[in-house]
C-alpha atoms as a PDB file:
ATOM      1  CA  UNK A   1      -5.704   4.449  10.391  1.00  0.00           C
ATOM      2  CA  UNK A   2      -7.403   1.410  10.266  1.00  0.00           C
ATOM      3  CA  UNK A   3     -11.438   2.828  10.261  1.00  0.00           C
ATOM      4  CA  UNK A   4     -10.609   5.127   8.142  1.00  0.00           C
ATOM      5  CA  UNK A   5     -12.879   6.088   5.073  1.00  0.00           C
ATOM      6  CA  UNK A   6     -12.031   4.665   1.426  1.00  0.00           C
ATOM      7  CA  UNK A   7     -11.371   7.344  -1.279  1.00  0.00           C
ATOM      8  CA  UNK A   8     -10.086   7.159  -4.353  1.00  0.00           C
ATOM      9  CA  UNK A   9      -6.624   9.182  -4.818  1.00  0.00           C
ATOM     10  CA  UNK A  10      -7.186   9.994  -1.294  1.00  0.00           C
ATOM     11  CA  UNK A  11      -4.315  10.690   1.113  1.00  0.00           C
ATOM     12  CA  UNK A  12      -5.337  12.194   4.269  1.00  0.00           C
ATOM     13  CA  UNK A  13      -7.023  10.212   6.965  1.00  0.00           C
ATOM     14  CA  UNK A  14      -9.147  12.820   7.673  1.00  0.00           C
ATOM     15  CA  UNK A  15     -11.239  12.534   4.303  1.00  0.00           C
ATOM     16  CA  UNK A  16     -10.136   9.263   2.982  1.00  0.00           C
ATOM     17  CA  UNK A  17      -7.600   6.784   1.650  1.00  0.00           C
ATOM     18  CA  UNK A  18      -6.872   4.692  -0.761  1.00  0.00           C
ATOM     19  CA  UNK A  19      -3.898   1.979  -1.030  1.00  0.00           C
ATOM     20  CA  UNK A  20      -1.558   4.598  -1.901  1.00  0.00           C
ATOM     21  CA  UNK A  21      -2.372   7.034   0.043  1.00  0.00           C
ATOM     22  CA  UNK A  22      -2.863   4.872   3.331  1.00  0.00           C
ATOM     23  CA  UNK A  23       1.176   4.185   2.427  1.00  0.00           C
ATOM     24  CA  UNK A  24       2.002   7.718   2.286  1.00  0.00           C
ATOM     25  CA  UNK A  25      -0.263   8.942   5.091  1.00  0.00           C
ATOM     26  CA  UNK A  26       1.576   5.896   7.608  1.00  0.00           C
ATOM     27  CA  UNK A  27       4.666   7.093   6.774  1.00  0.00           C
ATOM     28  CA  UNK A  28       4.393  10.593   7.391  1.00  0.00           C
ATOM     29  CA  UNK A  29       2.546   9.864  10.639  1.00  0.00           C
ATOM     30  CA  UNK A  30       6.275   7.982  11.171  1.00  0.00           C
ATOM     31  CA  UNK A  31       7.804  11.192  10.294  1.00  0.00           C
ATOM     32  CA  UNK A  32       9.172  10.140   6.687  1.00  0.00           C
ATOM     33  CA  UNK A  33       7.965  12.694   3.823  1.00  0.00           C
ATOM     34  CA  UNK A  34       7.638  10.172   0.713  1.00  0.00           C
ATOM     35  CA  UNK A  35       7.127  11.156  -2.994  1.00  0.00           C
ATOM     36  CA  UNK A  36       3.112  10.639  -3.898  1.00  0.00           C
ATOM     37  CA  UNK A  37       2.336   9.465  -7.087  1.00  0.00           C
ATOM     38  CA  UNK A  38      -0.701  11.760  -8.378  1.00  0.00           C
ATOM     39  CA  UNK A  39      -3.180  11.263 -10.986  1.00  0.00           C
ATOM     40  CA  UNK A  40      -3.526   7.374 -11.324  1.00  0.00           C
ATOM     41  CA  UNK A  41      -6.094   5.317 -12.006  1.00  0.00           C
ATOM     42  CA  UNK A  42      -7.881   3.018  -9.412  1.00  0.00           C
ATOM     43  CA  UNK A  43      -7.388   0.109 -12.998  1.00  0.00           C
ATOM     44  CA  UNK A  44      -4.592   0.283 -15.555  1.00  0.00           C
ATOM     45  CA  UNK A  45      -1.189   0.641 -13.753  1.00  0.00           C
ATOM     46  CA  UNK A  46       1.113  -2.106 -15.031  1.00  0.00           C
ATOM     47  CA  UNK A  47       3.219  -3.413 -12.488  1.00  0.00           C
ATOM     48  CA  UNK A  48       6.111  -1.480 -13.851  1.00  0.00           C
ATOM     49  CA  UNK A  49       4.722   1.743 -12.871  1.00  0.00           C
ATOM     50  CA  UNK A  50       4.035   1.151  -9.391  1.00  0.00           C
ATOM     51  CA  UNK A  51       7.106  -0.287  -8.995  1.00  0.00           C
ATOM     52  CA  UNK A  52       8.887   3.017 -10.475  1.00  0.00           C
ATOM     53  CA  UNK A  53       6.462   4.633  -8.504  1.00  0.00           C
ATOM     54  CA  UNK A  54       7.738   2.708  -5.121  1.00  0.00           C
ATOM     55  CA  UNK A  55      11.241   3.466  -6.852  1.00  0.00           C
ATOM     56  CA  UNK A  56      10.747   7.284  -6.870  1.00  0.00           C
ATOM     57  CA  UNK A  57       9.307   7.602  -3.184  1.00  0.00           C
ATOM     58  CA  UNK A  58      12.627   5.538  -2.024  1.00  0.00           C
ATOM     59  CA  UNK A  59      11.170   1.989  -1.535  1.00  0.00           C
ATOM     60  CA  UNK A  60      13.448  -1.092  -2.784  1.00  0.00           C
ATOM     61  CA  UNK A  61      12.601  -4.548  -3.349  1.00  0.00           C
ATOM     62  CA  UNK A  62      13.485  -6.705  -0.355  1.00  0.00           C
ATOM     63  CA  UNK A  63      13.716 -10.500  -0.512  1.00  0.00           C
ATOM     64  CA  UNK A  64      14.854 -10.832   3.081  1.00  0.00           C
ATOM     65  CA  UNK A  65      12.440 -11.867   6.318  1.00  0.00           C
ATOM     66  CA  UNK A  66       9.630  -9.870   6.702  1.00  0.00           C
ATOM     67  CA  UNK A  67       9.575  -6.843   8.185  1.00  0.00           C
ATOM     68  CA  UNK A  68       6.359  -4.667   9.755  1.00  0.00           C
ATOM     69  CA  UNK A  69       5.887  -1.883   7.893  1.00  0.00           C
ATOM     70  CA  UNK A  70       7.213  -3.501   4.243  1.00  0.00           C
ATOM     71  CA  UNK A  71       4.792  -2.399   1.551  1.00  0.00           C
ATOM     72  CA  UNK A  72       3.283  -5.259   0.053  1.00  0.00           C
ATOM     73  CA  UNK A  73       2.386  -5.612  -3.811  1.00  0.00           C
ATOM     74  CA  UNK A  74      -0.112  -7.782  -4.782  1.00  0.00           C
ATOM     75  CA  UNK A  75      -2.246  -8.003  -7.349  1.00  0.00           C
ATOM     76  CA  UNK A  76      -6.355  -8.658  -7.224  1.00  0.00           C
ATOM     77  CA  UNK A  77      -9.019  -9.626  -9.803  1.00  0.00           C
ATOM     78  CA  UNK A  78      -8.486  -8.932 -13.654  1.00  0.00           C
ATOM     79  CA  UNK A  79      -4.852  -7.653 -12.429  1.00  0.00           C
ATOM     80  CA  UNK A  80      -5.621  -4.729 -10.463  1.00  0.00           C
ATOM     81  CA  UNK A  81      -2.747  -4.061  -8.336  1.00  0.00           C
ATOM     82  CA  UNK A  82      -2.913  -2.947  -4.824  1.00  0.00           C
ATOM     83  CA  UNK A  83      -0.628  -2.278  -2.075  1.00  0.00           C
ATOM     84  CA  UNK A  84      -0.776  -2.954   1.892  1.00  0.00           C
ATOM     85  CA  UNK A  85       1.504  -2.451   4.606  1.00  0.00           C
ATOM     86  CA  UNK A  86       2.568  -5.499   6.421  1.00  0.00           C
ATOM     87  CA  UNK A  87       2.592  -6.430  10.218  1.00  0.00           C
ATOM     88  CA  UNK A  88       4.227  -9.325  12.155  1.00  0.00           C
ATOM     89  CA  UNK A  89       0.986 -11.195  11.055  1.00  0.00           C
ATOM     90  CA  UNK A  90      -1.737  -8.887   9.983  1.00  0.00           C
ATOM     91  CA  UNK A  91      -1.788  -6.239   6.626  1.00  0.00           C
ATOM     92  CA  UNK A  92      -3.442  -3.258   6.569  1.00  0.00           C
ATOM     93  CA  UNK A  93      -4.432  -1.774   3.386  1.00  0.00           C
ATOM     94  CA  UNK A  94      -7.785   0.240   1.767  1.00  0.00           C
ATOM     95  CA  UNK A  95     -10.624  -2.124   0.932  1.00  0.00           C
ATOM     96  CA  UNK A  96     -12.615  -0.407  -1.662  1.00  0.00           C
ATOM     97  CA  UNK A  97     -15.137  -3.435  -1.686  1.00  0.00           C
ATOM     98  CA  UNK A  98     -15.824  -2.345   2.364  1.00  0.00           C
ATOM     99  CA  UNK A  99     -14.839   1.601   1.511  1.00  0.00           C
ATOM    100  CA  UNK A 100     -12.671   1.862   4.205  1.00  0.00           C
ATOM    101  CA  UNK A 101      -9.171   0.841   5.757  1.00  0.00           C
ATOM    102  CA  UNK A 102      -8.668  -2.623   7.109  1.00  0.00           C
ATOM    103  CA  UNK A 103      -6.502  -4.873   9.408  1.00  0.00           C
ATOM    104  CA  UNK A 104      -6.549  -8.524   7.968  1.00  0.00           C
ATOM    105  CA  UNK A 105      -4.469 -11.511   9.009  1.00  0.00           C
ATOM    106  CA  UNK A 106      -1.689 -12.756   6.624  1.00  0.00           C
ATOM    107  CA  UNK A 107      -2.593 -15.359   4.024  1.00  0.00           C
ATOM    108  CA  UNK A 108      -0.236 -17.468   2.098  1.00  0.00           C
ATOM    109  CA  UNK A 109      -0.709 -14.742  -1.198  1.00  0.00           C
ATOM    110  CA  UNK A 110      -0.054 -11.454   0.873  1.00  0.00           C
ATOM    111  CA  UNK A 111       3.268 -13.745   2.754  1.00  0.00           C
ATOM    112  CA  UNK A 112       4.322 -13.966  -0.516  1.00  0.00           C
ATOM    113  CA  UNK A 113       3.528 -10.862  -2.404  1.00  0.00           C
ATOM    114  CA  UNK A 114       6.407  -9.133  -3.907  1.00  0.00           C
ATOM    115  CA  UNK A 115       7.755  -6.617  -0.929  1.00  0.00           C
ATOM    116  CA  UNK A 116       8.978  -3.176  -0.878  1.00  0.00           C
ATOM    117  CA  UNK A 117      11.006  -1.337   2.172  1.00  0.00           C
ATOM    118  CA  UNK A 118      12.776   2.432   2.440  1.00  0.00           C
ATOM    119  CA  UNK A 119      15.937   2.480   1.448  1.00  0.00           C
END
């Protein structure tokens, strides 16, 4: 998916993605159905709510060695939180800054950005 256009609330590769969605989309592509949050805001999601969010679609905090394909939480300027899906040394998330999906290596914030996996 990596190319692929930036769009808010998006979730189909086909017209767009956004962090979310780019989760979502990945996974279903793997063959796993996950629950979508709908309806939130690109700003103003406390970090409690995407993590009930995470929560509800079947993701569980992991502590353990990393793992491609954990979901990364991280959170940008003026505490915008984002999410990204991890390789063995790259993450891929929805850049809204270059409005579309990227590959990036890993830095020393995304190693250690709070991590999600299916349960």
């Amino acid at each position: 998916m990596v190319g692929t256009t930036f769009r808010p609330q998006g979730s189909d590769p086909a017209t767009g993605l956004d962090c979310a969605g780019l989760v979502h989309a990945a996974y279903a592509a793997a063959g796993r159905c996950l629950v979508r949050p709908a309806g939130y805001p690109l700003r103003g999601w406390s970090r409690d709510r995407i993590e009930a969010a995470l929560a509800l679609a079947g993701f569980v905090p992991v502590a353990d060695r990393m793992r491609a394909g954990d979901v990364a939480l991280f959170a940008q300027a003026a505490r915008q939180f984002h999410l990204g899906l991890l390789g063995y040394e790259t993450l891929v998330h929805a850049h809204a800054g270059l409005r579309r999906v990227v590959e990036t290596p890993l830095d020393a914030a995304t190693r250690s950005a709070p991590r999600w996996r299916l349960s």
